[in-house]
Protein backbone atom coordinates (compact mmCIF):
# COMPACT_ATOMS: atom_id res chain seq x y z
CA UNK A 1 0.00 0.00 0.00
CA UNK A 2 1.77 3.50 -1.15
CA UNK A 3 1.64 6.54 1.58
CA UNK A 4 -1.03 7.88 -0.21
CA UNK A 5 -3.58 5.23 0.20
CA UNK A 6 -2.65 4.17 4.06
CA UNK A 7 -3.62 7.74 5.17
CA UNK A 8 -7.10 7.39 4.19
CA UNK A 9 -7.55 3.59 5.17
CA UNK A 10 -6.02 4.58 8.57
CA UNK A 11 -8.26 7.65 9.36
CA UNK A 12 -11.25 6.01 8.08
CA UNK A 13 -10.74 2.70 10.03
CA UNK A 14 -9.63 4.92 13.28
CA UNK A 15 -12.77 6.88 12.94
CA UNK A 16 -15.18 3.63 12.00
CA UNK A 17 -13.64 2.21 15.02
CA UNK A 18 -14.36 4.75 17.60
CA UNK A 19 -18.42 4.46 16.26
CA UNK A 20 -17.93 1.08 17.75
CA UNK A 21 -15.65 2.10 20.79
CA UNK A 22 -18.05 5.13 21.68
CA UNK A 23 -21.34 3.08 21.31
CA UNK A 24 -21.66 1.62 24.78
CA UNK A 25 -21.72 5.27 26.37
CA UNK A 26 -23.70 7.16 23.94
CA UNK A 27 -26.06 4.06 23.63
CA UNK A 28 -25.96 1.85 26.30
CA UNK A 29 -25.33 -1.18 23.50
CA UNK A 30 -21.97 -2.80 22.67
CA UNK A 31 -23.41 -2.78 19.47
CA UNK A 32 -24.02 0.01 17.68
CA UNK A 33 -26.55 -1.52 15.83
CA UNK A 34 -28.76 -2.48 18.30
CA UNK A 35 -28.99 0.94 19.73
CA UNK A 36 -32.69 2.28 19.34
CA UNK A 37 -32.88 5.47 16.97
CA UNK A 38 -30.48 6.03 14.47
CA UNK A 39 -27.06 6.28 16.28
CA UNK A 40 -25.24 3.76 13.93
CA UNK A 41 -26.98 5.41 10.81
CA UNK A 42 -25.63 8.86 12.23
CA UNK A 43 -22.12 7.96 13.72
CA UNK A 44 -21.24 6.56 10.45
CA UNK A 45 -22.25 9.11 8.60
CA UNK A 46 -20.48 11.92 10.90
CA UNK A 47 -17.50 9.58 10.51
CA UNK A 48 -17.32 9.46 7.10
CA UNK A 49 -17.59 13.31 7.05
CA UNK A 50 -15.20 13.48 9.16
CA UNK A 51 -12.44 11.17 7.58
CA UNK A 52 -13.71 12.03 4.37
CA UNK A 53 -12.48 15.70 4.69
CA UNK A 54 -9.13 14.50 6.15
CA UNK A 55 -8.49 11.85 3.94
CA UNK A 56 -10.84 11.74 1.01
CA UNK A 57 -8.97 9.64 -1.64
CA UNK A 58 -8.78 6.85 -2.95
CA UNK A 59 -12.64 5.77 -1.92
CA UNK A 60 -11.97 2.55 -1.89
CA UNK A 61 -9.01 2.60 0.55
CA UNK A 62 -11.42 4.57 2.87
CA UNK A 63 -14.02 2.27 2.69
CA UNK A 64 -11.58 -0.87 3.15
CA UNK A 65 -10.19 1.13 6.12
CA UNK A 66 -13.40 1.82 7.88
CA UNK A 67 -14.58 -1.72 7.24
CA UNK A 68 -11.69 -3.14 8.57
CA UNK A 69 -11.84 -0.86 11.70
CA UNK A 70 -15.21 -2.33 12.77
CA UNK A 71 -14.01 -5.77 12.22
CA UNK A 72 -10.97 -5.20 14.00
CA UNK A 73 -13.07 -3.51 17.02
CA UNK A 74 -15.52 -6.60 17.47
CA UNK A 75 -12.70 -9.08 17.20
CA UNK A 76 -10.25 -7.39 19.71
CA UNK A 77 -13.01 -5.88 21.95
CA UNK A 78 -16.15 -8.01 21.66
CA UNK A 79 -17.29 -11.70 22.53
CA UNK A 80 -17.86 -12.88 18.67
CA UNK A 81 -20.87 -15.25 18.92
CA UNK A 82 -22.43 -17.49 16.04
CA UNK A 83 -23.79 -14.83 14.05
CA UNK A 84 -20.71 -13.20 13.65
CA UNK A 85 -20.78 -14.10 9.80
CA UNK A 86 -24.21 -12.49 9.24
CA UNK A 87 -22.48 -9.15 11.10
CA UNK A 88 -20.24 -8.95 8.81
CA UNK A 89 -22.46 -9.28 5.99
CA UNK A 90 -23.90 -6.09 7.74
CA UNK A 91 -21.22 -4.21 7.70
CA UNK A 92 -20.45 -4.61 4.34
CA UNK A 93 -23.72 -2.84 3.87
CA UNK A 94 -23.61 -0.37 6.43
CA UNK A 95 -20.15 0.86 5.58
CA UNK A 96 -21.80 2.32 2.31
CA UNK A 97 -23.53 5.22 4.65
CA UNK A 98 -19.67 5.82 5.94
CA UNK A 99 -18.45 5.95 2.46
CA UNK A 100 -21.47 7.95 1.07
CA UNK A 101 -20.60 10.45 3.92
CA UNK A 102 -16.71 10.76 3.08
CA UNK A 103 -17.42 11.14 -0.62
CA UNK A 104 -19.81 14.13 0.05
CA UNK A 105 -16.97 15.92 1.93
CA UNK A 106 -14.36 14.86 -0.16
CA UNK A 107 -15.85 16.72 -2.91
CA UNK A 108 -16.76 19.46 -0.72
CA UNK A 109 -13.36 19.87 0.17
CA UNK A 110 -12.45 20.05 -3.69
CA UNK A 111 -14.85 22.21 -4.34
CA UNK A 112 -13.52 24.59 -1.54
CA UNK A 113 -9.94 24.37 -3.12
C-alpha cells in the first residue's frame, strides 16, 4: 500500500472504530446496531464526514479502512458469537452510509480548493 492510500484507510478505520468504541456510552449497547434510533446510521455518517475531509482519496481505501476498523473492534473488543458471519455481511452494507458520507466531503473539500 503507497503513503497515499494508508492515510485514508487509517483515518477512516480509526474513525469507523471509535463508532464502535463510543457506542456503549452514547447508547448503552456494545453494538451500535442495536442501539434504538439512528445512532449507527448517524455515527457513520459523521465519521465518514469526518475522515472524508481528512483523507478523502482513494474511496476505496477509505471504505476498506473503515470496514476493517469495525471488524478489527468486534474481534479485539467483543465476545464474537455465532452470528458473527451475518455481522459482517452487515457491515459490508452499512459501511456504504460511511463511504457515502466521506465522498460528500471529499468533494466538498475540492470544491472549496
Amino acid at each position: 500500500m503507497k503513503a497515499s492510500e494508508a492515510l485514508p484507510f487509517g483515518v477512516a478505520a480509526v474513525a469507523a472504530g471509535l463508532v464502535w468504541a463510543f457506542s456503549m456510552s452514547a447508547t448503552g449497547t456494545s453494538e451500535p446496531w442495536d442501539a434504538e434510533g439512528g445512532y449507527y446510521f448517524g455515527a457513520l455518517l459523521l465519521a465518514g464526514v469526518v475522515s472524508g475531509f481528512l483523507a478523502p482519496k482513494p474511496l476505496w481505501g477509505v471504505y476498506l479502512g473503515a470496514l476493517l476498523g469495525q471488524v478489527a473492534y468486534q474481534l479485539i473488543f467483543l465476545k464474537i458469537g455465532p452470528l458473527v458471519g451475518v455481522g459482517f455481511v452487515f457491515l459490508l452494507f452499512y459501511t456504504l452510509v460511511f463511504l457515502a458520507g466521506a465522498a460528500a466531503s471529499g468533494a466538498l473539500r475540492g470544491a472549496l480548493r
